[in-house]
N, C-alpha and C. Protein backbone atom coordinates (compact mmCIF):
# COMPACT_ATOMS: atom_id res chain seq x y z
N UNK A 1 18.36 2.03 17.29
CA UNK A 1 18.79 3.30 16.69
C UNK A 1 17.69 3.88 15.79
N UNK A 2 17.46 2.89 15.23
CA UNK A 2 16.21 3.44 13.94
C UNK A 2 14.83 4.12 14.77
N UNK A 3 14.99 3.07 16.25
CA UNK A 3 13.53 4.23 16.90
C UNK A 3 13.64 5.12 17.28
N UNK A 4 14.71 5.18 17.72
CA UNK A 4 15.31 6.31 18.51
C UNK A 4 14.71 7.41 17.44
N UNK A 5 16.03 7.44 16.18
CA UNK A 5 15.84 8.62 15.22
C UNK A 5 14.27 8.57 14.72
N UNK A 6 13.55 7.86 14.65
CA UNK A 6 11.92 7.75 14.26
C UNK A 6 11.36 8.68 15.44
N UNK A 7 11.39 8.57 16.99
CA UNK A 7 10.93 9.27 17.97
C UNK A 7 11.21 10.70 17.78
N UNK A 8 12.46 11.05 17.44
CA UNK A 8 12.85 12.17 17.56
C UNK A 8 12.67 13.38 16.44
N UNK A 9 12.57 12.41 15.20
CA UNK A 9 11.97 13.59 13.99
C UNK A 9 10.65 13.78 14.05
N UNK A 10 10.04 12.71 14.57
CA UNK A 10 8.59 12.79 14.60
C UNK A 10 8.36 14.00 15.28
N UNK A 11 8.83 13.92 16.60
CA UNK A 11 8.56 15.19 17.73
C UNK A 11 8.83 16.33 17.17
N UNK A 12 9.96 16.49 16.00
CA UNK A 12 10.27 17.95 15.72
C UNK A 12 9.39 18.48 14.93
N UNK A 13 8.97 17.42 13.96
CA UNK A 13 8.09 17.35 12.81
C UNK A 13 7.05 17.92 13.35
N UNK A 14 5.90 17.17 14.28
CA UNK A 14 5.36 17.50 15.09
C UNK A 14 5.17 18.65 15.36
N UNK A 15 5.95 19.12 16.06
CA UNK A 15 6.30 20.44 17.05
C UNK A 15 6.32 21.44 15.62
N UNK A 16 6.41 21.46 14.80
CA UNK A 16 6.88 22.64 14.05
C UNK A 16 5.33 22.70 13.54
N UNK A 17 4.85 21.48 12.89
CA UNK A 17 3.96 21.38 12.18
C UNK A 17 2.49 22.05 12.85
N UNK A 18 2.45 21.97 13.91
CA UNK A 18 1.17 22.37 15.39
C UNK A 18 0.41 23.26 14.52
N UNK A 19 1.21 24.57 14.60
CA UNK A 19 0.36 25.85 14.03
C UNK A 19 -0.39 25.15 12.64
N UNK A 20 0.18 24.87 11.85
CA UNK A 20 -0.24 24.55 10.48
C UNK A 20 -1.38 23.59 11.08
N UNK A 21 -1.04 22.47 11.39
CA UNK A 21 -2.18 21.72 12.10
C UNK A 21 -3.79 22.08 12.44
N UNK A 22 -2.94 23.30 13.42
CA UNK A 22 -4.24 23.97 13.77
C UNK A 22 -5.29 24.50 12.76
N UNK A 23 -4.36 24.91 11.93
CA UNK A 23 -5.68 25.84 10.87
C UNK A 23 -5.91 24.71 10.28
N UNK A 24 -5.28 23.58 9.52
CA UNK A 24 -6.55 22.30 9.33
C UNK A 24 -7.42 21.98 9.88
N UNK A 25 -7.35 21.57 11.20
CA UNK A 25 -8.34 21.27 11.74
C UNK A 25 -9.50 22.31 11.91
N UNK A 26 -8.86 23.73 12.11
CA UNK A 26 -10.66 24.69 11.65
C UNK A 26 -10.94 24.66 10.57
N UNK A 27 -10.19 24.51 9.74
CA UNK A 27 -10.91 24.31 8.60
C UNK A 27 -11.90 23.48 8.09
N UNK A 28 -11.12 22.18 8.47
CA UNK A 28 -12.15 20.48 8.43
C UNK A 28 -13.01 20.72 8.92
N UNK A 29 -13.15 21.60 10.42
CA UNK A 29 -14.26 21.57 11.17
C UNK A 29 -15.12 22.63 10.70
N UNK A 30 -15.06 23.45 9.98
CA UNK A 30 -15.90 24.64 9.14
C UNK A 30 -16.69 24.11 8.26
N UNK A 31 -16.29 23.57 7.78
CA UNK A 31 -16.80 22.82 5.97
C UNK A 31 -17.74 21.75 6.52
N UNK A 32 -17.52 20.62 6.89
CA UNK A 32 -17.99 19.55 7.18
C UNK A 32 -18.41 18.99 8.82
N UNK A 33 -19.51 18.66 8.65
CA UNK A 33 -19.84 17.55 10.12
C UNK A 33 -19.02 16.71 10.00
N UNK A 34 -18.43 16.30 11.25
CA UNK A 34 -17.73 14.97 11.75
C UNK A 34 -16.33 15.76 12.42
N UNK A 35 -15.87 14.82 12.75
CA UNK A 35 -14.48 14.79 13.41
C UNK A 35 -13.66 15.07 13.00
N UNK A 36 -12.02 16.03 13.42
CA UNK A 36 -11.17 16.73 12.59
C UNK A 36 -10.57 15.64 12.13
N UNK A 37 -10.75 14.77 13.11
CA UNK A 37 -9.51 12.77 12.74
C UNK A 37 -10.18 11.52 11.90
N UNK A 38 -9.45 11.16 11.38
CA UNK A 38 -10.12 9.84 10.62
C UNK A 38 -9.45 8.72 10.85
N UNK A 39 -9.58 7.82 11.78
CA UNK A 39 -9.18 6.53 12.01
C UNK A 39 -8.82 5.78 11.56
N UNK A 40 -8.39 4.64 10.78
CA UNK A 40 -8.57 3.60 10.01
C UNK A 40 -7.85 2.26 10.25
N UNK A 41 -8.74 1.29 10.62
CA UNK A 41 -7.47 0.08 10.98
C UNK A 41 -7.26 -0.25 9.89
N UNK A 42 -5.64 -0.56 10.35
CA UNK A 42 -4.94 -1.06 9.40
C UNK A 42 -3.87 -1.73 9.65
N UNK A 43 -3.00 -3.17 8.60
CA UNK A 43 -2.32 -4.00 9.37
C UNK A 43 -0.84 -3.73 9.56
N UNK A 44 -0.21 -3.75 10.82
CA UNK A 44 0.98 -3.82 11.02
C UNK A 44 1.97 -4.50 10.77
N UNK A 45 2.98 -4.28 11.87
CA UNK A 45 3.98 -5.73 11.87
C UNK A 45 3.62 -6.88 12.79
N UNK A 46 4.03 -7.99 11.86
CA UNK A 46 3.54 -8.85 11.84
C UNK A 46 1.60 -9.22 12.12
N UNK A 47 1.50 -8.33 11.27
CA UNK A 47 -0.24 -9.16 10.85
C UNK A 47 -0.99 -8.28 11.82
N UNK A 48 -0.21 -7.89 12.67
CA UNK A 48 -1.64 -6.77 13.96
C UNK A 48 -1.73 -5.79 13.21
N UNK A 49 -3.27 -5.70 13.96
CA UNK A 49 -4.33 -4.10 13.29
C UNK A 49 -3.43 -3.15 14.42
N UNK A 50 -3.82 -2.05 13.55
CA UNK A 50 -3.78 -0.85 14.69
C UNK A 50 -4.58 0.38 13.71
N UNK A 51 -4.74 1.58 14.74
CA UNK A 51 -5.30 2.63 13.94
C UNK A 51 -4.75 3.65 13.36
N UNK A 52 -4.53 3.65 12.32
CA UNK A 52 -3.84 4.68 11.60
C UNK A 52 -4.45 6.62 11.20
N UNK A 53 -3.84 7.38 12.21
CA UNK A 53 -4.39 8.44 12.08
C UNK A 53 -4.14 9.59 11.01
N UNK A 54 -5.00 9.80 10.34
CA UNK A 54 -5.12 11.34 9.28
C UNK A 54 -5.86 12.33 9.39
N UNK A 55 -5.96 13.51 8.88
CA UNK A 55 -7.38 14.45 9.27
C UNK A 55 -7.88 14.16 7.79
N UNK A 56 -9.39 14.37 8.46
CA UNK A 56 -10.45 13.70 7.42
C UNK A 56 -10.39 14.21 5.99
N UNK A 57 -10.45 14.15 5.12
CA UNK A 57 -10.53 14.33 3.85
C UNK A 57 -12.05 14.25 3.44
N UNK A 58 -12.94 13.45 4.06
CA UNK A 58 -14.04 12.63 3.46
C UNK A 58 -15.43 13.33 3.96
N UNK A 59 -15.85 13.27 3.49
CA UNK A 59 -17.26 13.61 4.32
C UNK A 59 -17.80 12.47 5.05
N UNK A 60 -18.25 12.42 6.19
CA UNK A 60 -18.72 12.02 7.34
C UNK A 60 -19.41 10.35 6.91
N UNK A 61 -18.34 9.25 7.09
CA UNK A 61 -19.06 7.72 6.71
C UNK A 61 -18.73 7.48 5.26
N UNK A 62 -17.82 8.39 5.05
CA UNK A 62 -17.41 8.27 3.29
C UNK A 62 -16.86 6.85 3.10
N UNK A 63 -16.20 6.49 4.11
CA UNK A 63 -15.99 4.88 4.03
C UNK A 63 -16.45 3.66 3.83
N UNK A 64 -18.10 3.75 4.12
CA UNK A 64 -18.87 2.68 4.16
C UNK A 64 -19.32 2.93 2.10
N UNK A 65 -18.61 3.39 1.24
CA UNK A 65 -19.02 3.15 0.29
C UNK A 65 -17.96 2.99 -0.20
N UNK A 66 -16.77 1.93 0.14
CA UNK A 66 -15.37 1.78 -0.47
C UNK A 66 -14.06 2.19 0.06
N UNK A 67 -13.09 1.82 0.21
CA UNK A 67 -12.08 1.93 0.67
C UNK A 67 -11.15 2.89 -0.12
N UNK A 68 -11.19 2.50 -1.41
CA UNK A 68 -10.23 3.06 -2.46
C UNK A 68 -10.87 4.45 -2.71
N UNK A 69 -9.74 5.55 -2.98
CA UNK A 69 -10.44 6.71 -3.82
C UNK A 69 -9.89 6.71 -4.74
N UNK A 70 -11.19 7.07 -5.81
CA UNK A 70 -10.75 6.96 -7.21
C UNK A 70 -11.08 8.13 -7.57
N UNK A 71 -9.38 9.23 -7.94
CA UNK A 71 -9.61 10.20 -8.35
C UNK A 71 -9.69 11.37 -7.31
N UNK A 72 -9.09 12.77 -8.07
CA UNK A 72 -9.05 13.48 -6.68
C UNK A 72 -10.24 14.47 -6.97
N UNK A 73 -11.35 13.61 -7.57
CA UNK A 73 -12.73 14.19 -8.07
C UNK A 73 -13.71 13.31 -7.57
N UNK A 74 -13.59 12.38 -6.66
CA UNK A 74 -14.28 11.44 -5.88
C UNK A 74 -14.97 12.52 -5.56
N UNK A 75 -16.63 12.20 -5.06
CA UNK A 75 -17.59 13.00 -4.84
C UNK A 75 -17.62 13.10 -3.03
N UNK A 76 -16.52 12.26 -2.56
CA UNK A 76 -17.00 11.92 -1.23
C UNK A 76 -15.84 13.04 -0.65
N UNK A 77 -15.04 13.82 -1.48
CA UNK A 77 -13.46 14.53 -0.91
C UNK A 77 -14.09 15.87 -0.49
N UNK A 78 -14.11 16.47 0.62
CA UNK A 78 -14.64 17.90 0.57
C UNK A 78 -13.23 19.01 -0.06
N UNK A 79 -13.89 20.29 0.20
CA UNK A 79 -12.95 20.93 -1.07
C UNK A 79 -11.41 21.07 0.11
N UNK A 80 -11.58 21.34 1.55
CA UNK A 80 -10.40 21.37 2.12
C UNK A 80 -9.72 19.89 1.99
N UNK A 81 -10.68 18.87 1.98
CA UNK A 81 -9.86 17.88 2.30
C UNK A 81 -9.06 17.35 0.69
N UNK A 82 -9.22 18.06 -0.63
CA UNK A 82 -8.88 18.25 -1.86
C UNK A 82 -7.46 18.98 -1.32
N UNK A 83 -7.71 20.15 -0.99
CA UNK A 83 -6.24 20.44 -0.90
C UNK A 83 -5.06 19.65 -0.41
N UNK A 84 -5.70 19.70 1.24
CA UNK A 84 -4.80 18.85 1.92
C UNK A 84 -4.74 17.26 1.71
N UNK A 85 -4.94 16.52 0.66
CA UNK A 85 -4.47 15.54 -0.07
C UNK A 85 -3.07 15.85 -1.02
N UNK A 86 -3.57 16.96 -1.62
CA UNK A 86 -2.94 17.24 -3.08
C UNK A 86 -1.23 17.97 -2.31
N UNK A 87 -0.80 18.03 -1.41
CA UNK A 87 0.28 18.32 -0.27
C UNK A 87 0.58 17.65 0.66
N UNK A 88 -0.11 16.58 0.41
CA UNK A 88 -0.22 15.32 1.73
C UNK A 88 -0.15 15.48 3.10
N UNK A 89 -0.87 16.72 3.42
CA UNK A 89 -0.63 17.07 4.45
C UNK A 89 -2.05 16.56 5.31
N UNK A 90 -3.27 15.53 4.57
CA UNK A 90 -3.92 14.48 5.17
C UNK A 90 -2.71 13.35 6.83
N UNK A 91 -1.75 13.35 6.17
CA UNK A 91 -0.70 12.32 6.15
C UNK A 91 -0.10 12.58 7.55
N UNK A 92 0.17 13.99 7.92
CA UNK A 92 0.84 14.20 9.01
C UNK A 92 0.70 13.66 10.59
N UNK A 93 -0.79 13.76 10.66
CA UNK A 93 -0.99 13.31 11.98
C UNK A 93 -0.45 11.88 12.46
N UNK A 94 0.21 10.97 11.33
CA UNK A 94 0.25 9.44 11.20
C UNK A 94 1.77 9.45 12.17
N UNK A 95 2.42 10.71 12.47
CA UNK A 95 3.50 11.00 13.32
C UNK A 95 3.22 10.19 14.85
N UNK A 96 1.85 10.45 14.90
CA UNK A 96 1.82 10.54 16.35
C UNK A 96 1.72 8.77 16.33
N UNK A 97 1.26 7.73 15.40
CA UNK A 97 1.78 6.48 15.17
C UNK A 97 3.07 6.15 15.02
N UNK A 98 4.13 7.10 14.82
CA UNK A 98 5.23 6.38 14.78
C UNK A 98 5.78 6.79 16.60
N UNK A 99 5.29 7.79 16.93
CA UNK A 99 5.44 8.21 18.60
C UNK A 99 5.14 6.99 19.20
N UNK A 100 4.08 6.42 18.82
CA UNK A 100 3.34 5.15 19.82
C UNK A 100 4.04 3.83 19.39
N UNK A 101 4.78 4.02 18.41
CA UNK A 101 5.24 2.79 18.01
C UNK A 101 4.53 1.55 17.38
N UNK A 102 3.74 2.22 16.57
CA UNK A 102 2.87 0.91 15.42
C UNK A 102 3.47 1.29 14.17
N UNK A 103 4.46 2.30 13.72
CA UNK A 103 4.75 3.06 12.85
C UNK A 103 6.39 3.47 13.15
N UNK A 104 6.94 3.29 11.50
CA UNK A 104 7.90 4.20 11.48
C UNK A 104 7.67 5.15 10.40
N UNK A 105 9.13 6.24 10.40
CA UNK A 105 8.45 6.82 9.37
C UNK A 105 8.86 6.50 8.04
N UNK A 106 9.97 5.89 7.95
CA UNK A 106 9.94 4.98 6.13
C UNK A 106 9.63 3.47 6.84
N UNK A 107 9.03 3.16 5.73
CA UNK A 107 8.70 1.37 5.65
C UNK A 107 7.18 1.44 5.28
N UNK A 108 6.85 -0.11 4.66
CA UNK A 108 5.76 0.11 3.71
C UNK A 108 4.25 0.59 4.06
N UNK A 109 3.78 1.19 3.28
CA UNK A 109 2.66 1.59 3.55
C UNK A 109 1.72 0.77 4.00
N UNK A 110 0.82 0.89 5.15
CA UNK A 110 0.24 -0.38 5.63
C UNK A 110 -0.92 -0.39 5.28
N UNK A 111 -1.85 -1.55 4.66
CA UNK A 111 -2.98 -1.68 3.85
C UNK A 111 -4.23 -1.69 5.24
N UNK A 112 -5.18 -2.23 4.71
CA UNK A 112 -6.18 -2.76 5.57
C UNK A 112 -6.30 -4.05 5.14
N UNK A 113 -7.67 -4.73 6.01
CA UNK A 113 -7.18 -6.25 6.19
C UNK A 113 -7.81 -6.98 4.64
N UNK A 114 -8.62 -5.90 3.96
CA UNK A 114 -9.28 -6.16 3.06
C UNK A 114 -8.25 -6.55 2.26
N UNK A 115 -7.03 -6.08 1.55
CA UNK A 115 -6.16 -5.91 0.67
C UNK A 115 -4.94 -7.11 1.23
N UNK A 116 -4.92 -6.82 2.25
CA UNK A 116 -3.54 -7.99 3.25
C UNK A 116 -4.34 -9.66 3.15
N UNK A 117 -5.39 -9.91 2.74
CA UNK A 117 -5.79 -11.27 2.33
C UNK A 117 -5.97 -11.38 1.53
N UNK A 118 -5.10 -10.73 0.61
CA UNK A 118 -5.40 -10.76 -0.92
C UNK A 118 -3.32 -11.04 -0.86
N UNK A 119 -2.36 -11.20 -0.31
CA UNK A 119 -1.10 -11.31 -0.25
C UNK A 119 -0.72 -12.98 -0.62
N UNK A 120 0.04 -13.12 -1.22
CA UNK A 120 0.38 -14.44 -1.25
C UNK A 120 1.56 -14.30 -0.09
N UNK A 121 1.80 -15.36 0.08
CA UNK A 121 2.68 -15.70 1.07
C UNK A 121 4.08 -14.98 1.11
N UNK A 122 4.71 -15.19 -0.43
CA UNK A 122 5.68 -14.25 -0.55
C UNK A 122 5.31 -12.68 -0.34
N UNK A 123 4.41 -12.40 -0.56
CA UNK A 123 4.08 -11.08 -0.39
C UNK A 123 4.06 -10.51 1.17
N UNK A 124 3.73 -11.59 1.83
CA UNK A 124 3.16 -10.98 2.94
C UNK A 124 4.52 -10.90 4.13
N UNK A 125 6.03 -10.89 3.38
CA UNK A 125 7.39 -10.70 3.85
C UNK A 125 7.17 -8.67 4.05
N UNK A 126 6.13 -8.18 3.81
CA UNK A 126 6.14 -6.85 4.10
C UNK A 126 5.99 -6.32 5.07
N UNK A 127 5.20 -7.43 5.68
CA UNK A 127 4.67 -7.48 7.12
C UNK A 127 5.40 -7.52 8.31
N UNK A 128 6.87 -8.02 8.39
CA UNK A 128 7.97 -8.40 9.06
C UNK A 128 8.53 -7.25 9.39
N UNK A 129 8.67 -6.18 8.57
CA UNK A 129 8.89 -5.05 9.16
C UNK A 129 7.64 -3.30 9.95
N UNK A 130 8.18 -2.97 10.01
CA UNK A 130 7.24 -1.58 10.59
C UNK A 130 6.40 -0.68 9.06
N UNK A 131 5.35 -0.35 9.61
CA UNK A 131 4.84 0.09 7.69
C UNK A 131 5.43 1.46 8.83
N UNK A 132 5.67 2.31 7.38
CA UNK A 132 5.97 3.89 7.52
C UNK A 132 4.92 4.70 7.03
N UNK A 133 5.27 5.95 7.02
CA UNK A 133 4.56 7.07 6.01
C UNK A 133 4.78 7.29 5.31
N UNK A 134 6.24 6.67 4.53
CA UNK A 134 6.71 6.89 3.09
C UNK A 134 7.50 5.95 2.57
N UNK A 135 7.87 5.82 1.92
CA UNK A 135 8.11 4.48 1.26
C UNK A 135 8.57 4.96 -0.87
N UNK A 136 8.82 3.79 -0.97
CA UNK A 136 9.26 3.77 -2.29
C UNK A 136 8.54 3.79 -3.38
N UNK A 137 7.21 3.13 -2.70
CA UNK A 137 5.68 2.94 -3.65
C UNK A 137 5.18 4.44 -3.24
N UNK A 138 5.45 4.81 -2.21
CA UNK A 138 4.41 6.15 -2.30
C UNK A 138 4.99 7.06 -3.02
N UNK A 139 6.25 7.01 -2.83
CA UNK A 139 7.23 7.86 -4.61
C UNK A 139 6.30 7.86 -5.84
N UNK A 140 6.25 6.35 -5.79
CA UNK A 140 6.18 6.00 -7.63
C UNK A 140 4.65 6.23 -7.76
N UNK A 141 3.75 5.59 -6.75
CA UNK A 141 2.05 5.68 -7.06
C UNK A 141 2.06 7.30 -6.20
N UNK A 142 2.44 8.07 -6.31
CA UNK A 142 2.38 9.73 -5.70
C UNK A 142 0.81 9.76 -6.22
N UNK A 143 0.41 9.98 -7.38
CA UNK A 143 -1.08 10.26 -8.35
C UNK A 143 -1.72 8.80 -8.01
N UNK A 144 -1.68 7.56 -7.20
CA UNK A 144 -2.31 6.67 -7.20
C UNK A 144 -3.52 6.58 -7.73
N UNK A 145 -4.71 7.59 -6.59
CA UNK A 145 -5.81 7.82 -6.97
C UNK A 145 -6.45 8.32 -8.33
N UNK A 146 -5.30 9.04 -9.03
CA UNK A 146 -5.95 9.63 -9.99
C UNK A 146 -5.97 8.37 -11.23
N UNK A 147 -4.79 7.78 -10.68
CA UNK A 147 -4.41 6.54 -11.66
C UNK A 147 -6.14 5.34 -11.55
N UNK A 148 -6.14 5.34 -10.51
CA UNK A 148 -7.36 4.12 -10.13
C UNK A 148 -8.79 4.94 -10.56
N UNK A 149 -9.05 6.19 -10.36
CA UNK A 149 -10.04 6.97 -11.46
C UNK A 149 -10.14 6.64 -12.61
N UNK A 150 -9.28 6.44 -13.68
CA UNK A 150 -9.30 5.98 -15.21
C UNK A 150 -9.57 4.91 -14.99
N UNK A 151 -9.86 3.82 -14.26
CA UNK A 151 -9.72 2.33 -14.59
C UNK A 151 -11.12 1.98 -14.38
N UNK A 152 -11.50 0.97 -15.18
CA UNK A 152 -13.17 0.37 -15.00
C UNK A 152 -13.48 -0.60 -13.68
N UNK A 153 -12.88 -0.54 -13.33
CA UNK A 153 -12.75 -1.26 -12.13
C UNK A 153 -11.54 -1.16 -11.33
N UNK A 154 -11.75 0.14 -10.77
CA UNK A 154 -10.46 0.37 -9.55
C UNK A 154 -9.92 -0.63 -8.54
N UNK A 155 -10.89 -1.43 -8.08
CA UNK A 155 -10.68 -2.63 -6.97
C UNK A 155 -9.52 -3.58 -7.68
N UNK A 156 -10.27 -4.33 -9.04
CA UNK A 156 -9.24 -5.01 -9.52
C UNK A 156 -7.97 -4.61 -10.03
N UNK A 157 -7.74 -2.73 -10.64
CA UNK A 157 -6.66 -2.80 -11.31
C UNK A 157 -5.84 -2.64 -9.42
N UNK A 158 -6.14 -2.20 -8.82
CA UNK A 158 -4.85 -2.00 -7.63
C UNK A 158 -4.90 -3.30 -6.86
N UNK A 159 -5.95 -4.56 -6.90
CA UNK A 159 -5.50 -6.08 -6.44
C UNK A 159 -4.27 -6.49 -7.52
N UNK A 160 -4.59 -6.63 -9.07
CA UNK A 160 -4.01 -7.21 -10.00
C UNK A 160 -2.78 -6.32 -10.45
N UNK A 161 -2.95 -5.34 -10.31
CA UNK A 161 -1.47 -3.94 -10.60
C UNK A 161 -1.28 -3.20 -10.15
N UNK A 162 -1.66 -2.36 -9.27
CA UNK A 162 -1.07 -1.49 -8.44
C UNK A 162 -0.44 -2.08 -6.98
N UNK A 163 -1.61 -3.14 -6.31
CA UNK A 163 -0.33 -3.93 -4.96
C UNK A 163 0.93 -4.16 -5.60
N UNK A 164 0.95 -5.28 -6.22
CA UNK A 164 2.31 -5.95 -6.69
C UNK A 164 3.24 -5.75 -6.67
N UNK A 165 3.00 -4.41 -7.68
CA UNK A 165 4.54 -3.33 -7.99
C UNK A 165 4.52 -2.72 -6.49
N UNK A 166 3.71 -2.60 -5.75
CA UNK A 166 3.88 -1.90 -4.78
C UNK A 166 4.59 -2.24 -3.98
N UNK A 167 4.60 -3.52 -3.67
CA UNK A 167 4.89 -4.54 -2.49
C UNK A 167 6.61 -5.41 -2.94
N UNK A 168 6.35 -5.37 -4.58
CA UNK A 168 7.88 -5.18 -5.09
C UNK A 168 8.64 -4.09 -4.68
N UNK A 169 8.26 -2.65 -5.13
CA UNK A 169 9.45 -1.54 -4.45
C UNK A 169 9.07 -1.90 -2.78
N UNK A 170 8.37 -2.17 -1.64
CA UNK A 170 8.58 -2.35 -0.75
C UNK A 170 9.73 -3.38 -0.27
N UNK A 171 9.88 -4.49 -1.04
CA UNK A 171 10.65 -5.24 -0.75
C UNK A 171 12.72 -4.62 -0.91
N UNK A 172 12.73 -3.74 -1.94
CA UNK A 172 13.96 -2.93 -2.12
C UNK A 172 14.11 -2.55 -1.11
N UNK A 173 13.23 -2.07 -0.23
CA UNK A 173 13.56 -0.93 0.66
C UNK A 173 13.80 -2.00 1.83
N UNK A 174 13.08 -2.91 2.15
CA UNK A 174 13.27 -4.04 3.29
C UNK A 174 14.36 -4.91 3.27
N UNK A 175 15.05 -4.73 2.18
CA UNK A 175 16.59 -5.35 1.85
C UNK A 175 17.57 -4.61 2.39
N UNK A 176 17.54 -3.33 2.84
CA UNK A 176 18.32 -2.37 3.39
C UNK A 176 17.59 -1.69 3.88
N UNK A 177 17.17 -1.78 5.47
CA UNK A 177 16.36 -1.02 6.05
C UNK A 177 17.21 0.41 7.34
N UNK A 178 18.18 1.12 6.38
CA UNK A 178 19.22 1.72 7.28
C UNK A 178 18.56 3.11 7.62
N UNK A 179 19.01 3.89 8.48
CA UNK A 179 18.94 5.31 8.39
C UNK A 179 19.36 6.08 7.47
N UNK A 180 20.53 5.21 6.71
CA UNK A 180 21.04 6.62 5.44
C UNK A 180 19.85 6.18 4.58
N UNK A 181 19.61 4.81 4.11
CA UNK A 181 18.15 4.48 3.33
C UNK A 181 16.93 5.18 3.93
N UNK A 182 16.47 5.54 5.25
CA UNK A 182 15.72 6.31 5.33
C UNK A 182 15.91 7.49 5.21
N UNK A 183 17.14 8.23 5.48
CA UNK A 183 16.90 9.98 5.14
C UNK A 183 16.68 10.03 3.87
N UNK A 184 17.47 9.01 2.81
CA UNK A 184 17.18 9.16 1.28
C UNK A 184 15.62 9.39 0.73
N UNK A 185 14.95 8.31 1.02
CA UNK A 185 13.98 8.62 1.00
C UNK A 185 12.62 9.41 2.00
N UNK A 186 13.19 9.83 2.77
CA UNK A 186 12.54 11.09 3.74
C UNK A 186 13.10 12.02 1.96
N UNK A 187 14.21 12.42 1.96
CA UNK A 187 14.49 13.82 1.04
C UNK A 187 13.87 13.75 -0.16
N UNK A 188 13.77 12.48 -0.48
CA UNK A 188 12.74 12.32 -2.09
C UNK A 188 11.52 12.63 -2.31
N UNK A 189 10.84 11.98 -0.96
CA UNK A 189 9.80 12.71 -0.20
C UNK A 189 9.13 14.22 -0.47
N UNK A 190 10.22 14.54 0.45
CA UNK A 190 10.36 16.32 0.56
C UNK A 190 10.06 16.49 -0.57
N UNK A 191 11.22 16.22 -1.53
CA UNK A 191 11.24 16.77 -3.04
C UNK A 191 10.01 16.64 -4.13
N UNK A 192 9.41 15.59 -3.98
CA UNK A 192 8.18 14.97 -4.29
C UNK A 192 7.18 16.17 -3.67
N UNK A 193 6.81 16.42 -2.32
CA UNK A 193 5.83 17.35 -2.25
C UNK A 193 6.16 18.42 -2.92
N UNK A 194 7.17 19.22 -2.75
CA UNK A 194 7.62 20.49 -3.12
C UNK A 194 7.54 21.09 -4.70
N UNK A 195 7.62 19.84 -5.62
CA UNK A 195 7.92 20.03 -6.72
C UNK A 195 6.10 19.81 -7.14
């Protein structure tokens, strides 16, 4: 049932979203060299990689100098890909992962492998289910980045404090993994961008 309804909002989502789509992608492609898409493996259920799709934010290899962005003043963000962060509309294309089925659209946000061997054992009960595009941590860390900007060392404060709590509200949500628990937080979501 849960894929079912995951297949089917995606497509509408999708489908509505196209036009808007489109003018991102001229845009990305105006401003900056590289590709309108940005790839990123990252781990699934149960422990498999897969590639998680967004439109680029970064300028071209912005990756090979860190994973984390710190701050939505990172030098590596071009100015479209500033906006479309700050509306999360980076985020959308990650639909077409829950189409293919490495993805739903609530359940926890899925790390890379850098961060997933950093899990203790109890932790790594996150893994058992499908990561989504939204989740309970992406509620609460909404400003993540701006949060890991202030810190003298961004790597350690989101190993030592920002996973944890993260992977704690993930676990709330994996205790009741229903459809009324997902529209709830689909609408918090909503409300979260909007506001």
């Amino acid at each position: 049932m849960k894929r079912l309804f995951d297949c089917v909002v995606s497509l509408i989502i999708l489908l509505c979203f196209l036009p808007f789509g489109i003018l991102i992608a001229i845009a990305i492609a105006f401003e900056s060299r590289g590709g309108v898409f940005y790839r990123q493996e990252r781990i699934g259920q149960f422990g498999k990689p897969f590639r998680l799709w967004k439109f680029r934010t970064m300028r071209k290899n912005a990756d090979q100098f860190g994973k984390l962005t710190v701050g939505m003043r990172d030098p590596r963000i071009t100015r479209v890909g500033l906006f479309i962060r700050k509306v999360k509309l980076d985020e959308f294309p990650q639909f077409l992962n829950v189409l293919s089925g490495e993805m739903s659209i609530v359940g926890p946000r899925p790390e890379v492998q850098e961060y997933v061997a950093e899990y203790t054992a109890e932790q790594r009960q996150v893994l058992e289910v499908k990561p989504g595009i939204t989740d309970y941590a992406s509620l609460e860390y909404y400003n993540e980045n701006e949060l890991l900007g202030k810190s003298d060392n961004p790597r350690k404060t989101y190993i030592e404090e920002v996973m944890p709590a993260k992977i704690e509200l993930n676990r709330k949500y994996i205790a009741n993994p229903t459809i009324g628990h997902d529209l709830k937080i689909m609408w918090m979501t909503l409300m979260k961008i909007i506001n």
